[in-house]
Protein backbone atom coordinates (compact mmCIF):
# COMPACT_ATOMS: atom_id res chain seq x y z
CA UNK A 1 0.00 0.00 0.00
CA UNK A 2 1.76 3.10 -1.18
CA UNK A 3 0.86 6.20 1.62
CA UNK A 4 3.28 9.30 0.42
CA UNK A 5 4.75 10.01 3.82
CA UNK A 6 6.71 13.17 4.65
CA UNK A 7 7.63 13.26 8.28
CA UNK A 8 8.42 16.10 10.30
CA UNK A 9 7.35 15.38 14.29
CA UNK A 10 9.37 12.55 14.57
CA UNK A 11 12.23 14.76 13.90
CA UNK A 12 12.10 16.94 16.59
CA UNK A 13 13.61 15.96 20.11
CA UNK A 14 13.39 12.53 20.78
CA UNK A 15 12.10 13.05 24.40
CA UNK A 16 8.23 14.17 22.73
CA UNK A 17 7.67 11.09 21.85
CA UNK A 18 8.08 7.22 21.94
CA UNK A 19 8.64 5.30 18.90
CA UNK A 20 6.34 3.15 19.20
CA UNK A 21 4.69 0.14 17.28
CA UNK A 22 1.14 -1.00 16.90
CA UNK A 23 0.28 -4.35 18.62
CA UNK A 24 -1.23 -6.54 16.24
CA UNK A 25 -4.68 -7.81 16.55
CA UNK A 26 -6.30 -11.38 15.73
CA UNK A 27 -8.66 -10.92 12.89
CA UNK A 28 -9.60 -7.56 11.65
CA UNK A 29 -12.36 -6.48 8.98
CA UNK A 30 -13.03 -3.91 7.11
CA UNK A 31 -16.05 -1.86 8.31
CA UNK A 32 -15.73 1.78 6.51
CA UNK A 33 -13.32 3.20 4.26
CA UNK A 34 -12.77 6.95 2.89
CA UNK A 35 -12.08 7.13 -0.74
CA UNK A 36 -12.95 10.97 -0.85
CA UNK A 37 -10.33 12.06 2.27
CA UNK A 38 -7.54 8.67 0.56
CA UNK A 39 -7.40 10.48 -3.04
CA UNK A 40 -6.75 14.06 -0.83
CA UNK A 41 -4.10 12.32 0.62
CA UNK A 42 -2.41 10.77 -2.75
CA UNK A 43 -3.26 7.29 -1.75
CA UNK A 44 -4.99 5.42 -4.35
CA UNK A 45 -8.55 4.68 -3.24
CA UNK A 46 -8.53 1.66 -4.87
CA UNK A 47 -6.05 -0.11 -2.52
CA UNK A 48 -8.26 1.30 0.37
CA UNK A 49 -10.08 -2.20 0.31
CA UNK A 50 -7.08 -4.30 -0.09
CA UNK A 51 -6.10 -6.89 2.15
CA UNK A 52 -3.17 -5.17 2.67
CA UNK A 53 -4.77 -2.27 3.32
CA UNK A 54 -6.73 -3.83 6.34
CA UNK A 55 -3.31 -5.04 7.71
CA UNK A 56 -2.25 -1.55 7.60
CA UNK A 57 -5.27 0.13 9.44
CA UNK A 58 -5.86 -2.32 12.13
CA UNK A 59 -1.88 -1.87 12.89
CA UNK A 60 -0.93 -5.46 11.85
CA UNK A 61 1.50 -4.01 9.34
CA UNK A 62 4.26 -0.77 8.52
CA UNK A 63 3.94 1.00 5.66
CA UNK A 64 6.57 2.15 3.63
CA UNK A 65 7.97 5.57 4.93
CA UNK A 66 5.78 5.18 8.04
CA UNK A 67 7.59 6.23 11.50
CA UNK A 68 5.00 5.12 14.13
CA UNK A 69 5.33 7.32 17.28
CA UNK A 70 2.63 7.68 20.81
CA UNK A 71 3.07 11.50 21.37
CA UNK A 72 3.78 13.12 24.25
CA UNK A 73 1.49 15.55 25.96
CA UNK A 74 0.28 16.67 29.90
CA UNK A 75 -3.22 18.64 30.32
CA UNK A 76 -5.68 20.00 32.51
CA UNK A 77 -8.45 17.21 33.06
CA UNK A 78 -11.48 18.58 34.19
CA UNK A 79 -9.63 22.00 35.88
CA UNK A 80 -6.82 19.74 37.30
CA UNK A 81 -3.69 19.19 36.40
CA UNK A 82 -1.80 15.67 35.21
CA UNK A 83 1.74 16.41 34.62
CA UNK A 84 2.11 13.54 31.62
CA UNK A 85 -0.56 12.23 29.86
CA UNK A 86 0.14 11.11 26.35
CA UNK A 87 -1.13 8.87 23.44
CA UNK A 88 -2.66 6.21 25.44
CA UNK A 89 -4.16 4.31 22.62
CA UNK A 90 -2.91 6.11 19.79
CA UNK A 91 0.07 5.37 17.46
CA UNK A 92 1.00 8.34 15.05
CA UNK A 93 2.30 6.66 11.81
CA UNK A 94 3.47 10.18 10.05
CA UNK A 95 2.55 12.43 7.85
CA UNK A 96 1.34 13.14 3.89
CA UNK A 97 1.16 16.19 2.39
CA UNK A 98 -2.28 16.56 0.49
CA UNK A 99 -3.43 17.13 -3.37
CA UNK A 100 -4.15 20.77 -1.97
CA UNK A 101 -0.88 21.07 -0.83
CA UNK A 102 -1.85 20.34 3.25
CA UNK A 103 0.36 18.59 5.85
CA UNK A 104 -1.66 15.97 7.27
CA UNK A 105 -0.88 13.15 10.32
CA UNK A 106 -1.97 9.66 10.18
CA UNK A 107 -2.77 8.22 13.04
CA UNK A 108 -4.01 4.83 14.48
CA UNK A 109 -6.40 4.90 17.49
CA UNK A 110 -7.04 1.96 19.75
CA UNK A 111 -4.33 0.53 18.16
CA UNK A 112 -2.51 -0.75 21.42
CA UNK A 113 -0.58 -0.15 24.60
CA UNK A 114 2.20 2.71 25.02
CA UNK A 115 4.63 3.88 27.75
CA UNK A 116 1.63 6.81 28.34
CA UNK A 117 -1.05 4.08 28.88
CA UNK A 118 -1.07 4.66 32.16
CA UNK A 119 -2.68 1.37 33.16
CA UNK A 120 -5.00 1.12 30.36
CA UNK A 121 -4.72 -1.57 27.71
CA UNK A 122 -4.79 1.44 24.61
CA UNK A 123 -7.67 -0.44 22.83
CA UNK A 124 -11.23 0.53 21.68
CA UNK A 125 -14.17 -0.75 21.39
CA UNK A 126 -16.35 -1.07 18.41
CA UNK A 127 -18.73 1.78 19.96
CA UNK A 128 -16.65 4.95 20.22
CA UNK A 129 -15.11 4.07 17.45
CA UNK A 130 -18.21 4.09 14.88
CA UNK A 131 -19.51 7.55 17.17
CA UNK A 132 -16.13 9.06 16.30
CA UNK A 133 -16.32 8.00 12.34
CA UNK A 134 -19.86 9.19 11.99
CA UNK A 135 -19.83 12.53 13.74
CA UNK A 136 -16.16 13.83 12.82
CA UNK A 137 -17.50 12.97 9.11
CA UNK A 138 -20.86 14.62 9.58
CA UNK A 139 -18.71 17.51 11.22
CA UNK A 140 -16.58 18.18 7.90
CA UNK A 141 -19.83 17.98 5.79
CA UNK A 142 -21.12 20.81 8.13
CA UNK A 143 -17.66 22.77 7.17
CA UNK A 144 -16.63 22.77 10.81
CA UNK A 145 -12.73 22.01 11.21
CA UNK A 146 -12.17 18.76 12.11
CA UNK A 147 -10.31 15.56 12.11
CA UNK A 148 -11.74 13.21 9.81
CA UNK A 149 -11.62 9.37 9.49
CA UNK A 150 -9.87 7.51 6.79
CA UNK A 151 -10.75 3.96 8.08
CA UNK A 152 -12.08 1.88 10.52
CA UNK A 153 -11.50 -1.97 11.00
CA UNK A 154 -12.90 -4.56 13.84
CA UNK A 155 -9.84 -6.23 15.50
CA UNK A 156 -11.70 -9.59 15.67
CA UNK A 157 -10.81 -9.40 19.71
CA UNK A 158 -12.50 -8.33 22.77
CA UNK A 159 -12.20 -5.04 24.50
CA UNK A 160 -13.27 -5.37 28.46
CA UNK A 161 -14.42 -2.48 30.07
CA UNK A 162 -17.96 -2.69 31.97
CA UNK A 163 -18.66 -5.56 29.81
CA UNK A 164 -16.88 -7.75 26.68
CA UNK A 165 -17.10 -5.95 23.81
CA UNK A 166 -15.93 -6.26 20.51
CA UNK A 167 -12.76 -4.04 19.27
CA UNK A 168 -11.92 -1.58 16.75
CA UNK A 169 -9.27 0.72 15.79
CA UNK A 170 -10.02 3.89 13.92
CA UNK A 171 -7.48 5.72 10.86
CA UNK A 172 -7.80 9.30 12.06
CA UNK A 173 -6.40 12.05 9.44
CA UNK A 174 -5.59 15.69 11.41
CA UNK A 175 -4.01 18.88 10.17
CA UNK A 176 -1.71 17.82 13.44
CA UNK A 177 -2.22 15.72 16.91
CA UNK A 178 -0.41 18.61 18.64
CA UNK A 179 -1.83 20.14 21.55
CA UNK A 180 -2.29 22.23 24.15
CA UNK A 181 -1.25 20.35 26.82
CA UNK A 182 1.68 19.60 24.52
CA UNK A 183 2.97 22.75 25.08
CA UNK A 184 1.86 22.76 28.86
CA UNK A 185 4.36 19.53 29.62
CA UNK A 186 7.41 21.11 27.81
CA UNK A 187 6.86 24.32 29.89
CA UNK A 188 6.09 22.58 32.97
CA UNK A 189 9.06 20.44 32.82
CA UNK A 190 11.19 23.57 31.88
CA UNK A 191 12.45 22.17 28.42
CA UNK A 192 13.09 25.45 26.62
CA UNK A 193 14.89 23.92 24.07
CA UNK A 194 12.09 21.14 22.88
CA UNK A 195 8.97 23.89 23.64
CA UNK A 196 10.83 26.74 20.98
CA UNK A 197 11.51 23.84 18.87
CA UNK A 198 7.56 22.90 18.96
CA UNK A 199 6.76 26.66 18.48
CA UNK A 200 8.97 27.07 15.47
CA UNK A 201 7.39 23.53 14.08
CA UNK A 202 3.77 24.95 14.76
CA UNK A 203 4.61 28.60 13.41
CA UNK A 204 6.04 27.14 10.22
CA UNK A 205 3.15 23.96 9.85
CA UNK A 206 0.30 25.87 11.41
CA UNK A 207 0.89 29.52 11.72
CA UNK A 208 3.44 30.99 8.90
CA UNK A 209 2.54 34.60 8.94
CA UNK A 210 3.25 34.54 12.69
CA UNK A 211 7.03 35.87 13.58
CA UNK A 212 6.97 34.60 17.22
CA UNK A 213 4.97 32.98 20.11
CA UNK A 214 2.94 36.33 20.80
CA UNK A 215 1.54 36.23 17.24
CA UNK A 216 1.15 32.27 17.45
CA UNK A 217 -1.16 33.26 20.88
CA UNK A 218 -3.39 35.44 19.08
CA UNK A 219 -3.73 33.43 15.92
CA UNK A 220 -4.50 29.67 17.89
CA UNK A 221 -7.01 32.21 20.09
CA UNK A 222 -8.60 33.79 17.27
CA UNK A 223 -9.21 30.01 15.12
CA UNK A 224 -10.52 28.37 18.81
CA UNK A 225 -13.04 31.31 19.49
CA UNK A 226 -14.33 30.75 15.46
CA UNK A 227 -14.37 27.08 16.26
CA UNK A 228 -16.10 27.19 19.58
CA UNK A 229 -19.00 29.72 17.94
CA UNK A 230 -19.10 27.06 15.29
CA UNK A 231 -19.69 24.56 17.64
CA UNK A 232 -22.99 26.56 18.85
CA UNK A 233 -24.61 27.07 15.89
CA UNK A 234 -24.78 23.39 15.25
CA UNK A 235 -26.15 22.29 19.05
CA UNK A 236 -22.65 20.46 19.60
CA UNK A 237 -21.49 19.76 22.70
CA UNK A 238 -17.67 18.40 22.98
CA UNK A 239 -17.87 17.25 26.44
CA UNK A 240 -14.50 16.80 27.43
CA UNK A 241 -12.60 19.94 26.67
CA UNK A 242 -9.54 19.09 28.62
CA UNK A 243 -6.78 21.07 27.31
CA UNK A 244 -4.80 17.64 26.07
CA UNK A 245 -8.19 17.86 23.53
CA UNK A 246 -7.30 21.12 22.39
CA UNK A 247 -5.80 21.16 18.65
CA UNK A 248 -3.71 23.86 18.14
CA UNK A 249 -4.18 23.43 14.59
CA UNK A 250 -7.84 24.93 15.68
CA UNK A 251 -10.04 21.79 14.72
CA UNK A 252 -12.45 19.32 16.25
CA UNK A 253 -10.56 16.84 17.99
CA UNK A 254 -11.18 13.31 19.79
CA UNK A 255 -14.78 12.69 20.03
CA UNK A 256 -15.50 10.90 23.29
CA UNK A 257 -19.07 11.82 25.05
CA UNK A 258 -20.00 14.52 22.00
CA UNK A 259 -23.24 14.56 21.12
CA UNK A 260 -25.63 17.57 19.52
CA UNK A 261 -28.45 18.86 21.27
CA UNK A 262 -31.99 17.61 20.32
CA UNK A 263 -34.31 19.53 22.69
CA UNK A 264 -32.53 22.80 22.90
CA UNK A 265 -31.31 23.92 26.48
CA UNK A 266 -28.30 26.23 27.14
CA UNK A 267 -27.44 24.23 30.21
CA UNK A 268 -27.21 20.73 28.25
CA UNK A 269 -24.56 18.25 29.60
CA UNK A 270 -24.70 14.85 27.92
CA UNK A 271 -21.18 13.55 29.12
CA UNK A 272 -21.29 10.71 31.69
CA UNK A 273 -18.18 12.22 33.71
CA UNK A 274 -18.65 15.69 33.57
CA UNK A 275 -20.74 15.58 37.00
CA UNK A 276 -21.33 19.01 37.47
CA UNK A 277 -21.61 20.61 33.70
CA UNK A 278 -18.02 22.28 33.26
CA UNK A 279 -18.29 21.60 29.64
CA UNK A 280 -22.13 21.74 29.12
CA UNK A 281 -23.34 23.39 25.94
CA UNK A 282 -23.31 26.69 27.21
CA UNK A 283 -20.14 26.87 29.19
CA UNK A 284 -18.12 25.94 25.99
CA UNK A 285 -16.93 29.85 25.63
CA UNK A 286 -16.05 30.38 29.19
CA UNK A 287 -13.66 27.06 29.07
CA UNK A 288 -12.47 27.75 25.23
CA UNK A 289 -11.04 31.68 26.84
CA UNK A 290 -9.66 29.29 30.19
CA UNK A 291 -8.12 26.99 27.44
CA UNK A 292 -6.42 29.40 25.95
CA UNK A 293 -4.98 31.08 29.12
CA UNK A 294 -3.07 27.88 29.79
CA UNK A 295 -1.76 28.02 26.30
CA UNK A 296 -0.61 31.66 26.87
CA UNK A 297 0.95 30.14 30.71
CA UNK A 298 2.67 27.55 28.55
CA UNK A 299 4.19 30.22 26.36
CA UNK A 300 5.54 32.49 28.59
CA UNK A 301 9.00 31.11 29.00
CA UNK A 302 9.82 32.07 25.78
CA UNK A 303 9.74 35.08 26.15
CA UNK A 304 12.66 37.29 27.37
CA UNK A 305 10.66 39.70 29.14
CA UNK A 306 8.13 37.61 31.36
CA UNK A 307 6.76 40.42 33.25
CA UNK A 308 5.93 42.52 29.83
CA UNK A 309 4.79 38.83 27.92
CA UNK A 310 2.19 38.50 31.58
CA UNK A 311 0.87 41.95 29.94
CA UNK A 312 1.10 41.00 26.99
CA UNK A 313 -0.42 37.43 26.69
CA UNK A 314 -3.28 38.56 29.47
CA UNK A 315 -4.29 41.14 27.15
CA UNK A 316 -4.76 38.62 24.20
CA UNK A 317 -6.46 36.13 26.50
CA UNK A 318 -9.10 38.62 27.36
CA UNK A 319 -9.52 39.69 23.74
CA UNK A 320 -11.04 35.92 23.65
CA UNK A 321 -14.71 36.99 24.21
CA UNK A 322 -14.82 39.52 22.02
CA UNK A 323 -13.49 37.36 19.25
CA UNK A 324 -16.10 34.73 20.22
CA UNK A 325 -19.19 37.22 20.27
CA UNK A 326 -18.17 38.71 16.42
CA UNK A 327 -18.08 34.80 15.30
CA UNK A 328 -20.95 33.41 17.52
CA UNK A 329 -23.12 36.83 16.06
CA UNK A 330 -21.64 35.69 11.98
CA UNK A 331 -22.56 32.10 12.82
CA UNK A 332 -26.36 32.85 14.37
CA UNK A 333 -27.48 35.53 12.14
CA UNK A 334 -26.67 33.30 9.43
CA UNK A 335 -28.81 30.85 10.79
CA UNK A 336 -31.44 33.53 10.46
CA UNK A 337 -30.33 34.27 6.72
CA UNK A 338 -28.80 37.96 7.48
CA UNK A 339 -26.25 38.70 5.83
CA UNK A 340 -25.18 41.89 7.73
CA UNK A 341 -26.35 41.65 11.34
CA UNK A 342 -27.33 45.02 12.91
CA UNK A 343 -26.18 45.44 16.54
CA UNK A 344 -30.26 44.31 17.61
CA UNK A 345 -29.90 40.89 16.03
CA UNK A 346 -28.55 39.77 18.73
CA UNK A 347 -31.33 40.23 20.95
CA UNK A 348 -33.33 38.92 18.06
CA UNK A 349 -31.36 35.47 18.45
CA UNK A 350 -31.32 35.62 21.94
CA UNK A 351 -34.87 36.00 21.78
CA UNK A 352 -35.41 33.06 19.90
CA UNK A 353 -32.80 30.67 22.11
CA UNK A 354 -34.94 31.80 24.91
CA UNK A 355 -38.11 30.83 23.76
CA UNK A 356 -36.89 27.63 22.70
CA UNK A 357 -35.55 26.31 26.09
CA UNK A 358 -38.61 27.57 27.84
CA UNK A 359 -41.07 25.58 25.10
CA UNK A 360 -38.49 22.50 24.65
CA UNK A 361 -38.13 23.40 20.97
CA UNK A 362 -35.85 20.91 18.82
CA UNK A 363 -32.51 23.16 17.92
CA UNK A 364 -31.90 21.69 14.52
CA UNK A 365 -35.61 21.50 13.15
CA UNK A 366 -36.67 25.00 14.77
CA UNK A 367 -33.47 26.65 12.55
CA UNK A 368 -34.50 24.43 9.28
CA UNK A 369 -37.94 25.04 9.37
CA UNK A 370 -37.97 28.44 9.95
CA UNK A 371 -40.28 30.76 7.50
CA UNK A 372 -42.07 27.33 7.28
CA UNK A 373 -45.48 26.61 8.86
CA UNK A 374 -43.79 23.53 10.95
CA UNK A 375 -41.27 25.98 12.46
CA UNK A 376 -44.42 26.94 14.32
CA UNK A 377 -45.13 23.70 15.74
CA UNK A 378 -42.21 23.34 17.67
CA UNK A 379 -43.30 25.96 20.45
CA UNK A 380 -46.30 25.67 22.77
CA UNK A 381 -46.42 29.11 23.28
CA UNK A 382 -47.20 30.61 19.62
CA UNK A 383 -48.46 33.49 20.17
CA UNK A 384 -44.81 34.64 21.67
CA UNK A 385 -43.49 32.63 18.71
CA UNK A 386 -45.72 34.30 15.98
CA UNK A 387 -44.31 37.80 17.64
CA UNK A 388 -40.58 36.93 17.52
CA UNK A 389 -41.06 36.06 13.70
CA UNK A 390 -42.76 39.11 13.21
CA UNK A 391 -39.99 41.15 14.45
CA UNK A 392 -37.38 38.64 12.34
CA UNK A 393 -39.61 38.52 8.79
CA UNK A 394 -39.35 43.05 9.21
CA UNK A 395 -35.03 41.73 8.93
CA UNK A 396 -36.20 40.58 5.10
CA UNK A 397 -34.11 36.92 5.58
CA UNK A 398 -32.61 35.21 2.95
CA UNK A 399 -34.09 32.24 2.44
CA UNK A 400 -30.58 30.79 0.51
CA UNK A 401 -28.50 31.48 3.00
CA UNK A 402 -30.46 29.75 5.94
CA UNK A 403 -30.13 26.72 3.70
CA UNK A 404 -26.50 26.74 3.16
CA UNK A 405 -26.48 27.68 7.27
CA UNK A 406 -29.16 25.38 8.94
CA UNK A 407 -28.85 21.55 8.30
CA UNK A 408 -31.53 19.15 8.00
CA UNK A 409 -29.55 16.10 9.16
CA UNK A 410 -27.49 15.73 12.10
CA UNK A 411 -25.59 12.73 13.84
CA UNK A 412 -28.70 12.68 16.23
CA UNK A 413 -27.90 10.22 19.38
CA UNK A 414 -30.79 7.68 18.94
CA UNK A 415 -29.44 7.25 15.19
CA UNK A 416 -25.93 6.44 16.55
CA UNK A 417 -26.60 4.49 19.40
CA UNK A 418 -28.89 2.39 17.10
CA UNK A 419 -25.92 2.10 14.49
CA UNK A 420 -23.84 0.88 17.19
CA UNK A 421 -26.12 -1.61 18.51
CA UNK A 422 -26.80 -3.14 15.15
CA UNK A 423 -23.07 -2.88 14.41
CA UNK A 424 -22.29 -5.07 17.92
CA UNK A 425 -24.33 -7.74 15.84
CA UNK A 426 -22.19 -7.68 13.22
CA UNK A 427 -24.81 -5.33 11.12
CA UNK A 428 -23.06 -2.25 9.78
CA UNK A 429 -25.96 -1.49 7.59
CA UNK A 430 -27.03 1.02 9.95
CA UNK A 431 -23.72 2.69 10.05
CA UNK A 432 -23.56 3.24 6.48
CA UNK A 433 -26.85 4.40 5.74
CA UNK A 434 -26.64 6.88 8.75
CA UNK A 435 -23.12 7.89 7.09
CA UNK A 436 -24.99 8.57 4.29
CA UNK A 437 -27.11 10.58 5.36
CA UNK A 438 -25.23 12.60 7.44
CA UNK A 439 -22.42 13.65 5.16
CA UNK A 440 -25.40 15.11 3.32
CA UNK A 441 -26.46 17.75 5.67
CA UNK A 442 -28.32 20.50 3.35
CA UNK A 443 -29.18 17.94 1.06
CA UNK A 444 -33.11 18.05 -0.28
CA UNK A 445 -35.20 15.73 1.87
CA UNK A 446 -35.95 12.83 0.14
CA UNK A 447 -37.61 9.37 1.12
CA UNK A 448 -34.38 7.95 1.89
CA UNK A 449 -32.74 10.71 4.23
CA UNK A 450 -36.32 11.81 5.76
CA UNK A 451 -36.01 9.23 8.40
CA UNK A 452 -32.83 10.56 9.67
CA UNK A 453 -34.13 14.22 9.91
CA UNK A 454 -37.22 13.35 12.80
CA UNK A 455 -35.99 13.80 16.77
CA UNK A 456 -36.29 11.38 18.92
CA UNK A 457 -39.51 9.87 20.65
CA UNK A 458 -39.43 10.31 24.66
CA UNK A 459 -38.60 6.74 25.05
CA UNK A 460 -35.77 7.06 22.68
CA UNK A 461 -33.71 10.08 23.75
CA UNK A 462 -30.01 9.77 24.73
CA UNK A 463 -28.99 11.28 27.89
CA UNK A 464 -25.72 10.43 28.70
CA UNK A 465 -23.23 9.82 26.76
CA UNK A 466 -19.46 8.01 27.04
CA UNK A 467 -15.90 8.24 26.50
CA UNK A 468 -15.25 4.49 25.89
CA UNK A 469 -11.51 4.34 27.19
């Protein structure tokens, strides 16, 4: 299998990183491959569904030019700090450079132990591994940065966590794997020399225009706050927004308990761990500006002034919410199809987010539907409905751009959770017509999508969500 790699990580200081190769697994089959995302990448999509190929993604075999590495990383979990986390499950096998001229990583997850383990055997299971196919797809159909997923494989073993359950391994494709918390275990550990050699690799992978680690701060702050607002306007909720999750290269990265709102309410939490709603839906901003304020911490010893970068690096920090506000106000009044929001738009959307949580409206068919007679029906209280569209219909919306802004398909929970029960069968029939359908967001309803646009019956909704590890 010929994969066009150009490594560049595994040539900075050897103490990032553990060379590191995939353990083997019994049996593996094939259960999804990317032919779209393989051709981007200069690998032939024909060999994607090779033997050789399956060899390659379940770990069972090297290919050419490949230098498999676990990375290196600490992080805040949950507000606290762990001095050295790591690639637990994860086995970076290098890089390609893209048809559109774009450094990409390949990397293998659930793909075996590692010296960062930390106890854990650094497999997945079949479940989190179809959730994090599905949604990181349906999140690069939706234009939101992203990984993506090139393949997935069973492993033909068991995984035990509550239960026995069967294994997977996931091919995950990134603009990078690197990190916040990257930079945070460099700094912590005082390794000047490896964290400026990480800056100048992000500057010149990430970042070119930026001539130092203040400009690299206020670039990484400006993509999060665009990707967090981006986030919103699609009901997404990360759920573990650690900072060892945070991609400096400003997209979506490892989808544990994610899921998208159906009901609409600002205080949503669907993760299982995150007891006391630190991540919920609408504390995503708050924790995206505290993110970045441990990026700026990590920073700071490059600098030779450290009492001016403090100044400095505070005052970009704080510009954070601003940032957010301009792209969460961009994001929402598209949603309403205005092209120019006015500075009262935003108590026009506000409006509208209000009455939805107090009437238990359905986030992504009360945005679709809008201007439509059903829009109606999601509210109990219409008469307070009928006057908020009043108000918005005097705006003059345009009706194209609240399609290309408002999708009719989503990775709903009840769809996934039944793909991942039918694919515990062995039935990945399921998986592929919900893959389907959600890489199709905007598409024109038709009788085969139209089943994946309805929410969820009572007795179907998903509450909680999990990471798997």
């Amino acid at each position: 299998m010929q994969i066009p790699f150009d490594n560049t990580y595994a040539r900075l200081p050897a103490r990032m990183f553990t060379p590191q190769r995939p353990t083997p697994v019994r049996a593996p089959d094939i259960i999804a491959t990317n032919a779209d995302l393989a051709a981007l990448l200069g690998i032939d999509p024909a060999e994607m569904t090779t033997a050789e190929a399956t060899q390659v993604f379940a770990g069972n075999q090297i290919p050419d030019g490949a230098m498999p590495i676990a990375q290196l990383y600490a992080g805040h979990q949950f507000g606290n700090w762990n001095p050295q986390l790591g690639d637990g499950r994860a086995i970076l096998l290098g890089e390609v450079i893209g048809t559109d001229g774009i450094r990409r990583d390949i990397q293998l997850k659930g793909s075996g132990r590692t010296p960062y383990s930390r106890g854990g055997d650094g497999r997945a299971w079949l479940g989190p591994v179809m959730r994090e196919y599905l949604v990181s797809e349906a999140m690069n159909a939706l234009g939101v940065p992203t990984t993506r997923a090139l393949a997935a494989v069973t492993t033909g073993e068991e995984v035990y966590r509550e239960e026995v359950l069967p294994g997977a391994v996931i091919t995950r494709v990134a603009q990078s794997h690197i990190r916040v918390g990257t930079f945070q275990v460099l700094a912590a550990r005082g390794d000047l020399e490896a964290l400026q050699a990480l800056t100048d690799h992000v500057i010149t992978r990430h970042y070119p225009q930026a001539r130092g680690p203040a400009d690299l701060l206020d670039m990484v702050i400006a993509r999060y706050a665009n990707l967090i607002a981006r986030w919103m306007g699609l009901g997404f909720i990360h759920g573990v927004m650690n900072t060892d999750n945070v991609s400096i290269a400003g997209e979506t990265i490892d989808y544990g308990p994610c899921a998208f709102m159906d009901v609409y309410h600002p205080d949503t939490v669907f993760s299982a761990i995150d007891q006391f709603g630190r991540y919920s839906y609408a504390n995503q901003p708050n924790i995206g500006a505290w993110n970045m304020a441990q990026f700026a911490t990590a920073l700071i010893p490059l600098m030779a002034d450290r009492d001016q970068a403090i100044t400095d690096f505070t005052a970009a920090v704080h510009r954070f919410p601003d940032l957010y506000q301009a792209a969460w106000l961009k994001v929402f009044a598209g949603k309403l199809g205005l092209q120019e929001p006015l500075p009262d738009d935003q108590k026009l959307i506000t409006d509208l987010l209000d009455l939805m949580a107090h009437d238990g409206a359905d986030f992504t068919q009360t945005f679709a539907n809008l201007g439509k007679a059903s829009a109606r029906d999601q509210f109990l209280s219409r008469k307070n409905f009928d006057d908020w569209e009043e108000r918005w219909q005097a705006r003059a919306p345009d009706a194209e751009l609240m399609k290309r802004t408002n999708p009719q398909i989503i990775p709903r929970n009840h769809r996934v959770e039944e793909a991942i029960s039918a694919g515990r069968t062995g039935d990945f029939g399921p998986f592929h017509a919900l893959l389907a359908a959600v890489t199709q967001p905007y598409a024109p309803l038709t009788e085969t999508n139209a089943a994946f646009v309805r929410a969820p019956a009572k007795d179907e909704r998903v509450t909680r969500t999990f990471c798997g590890t």
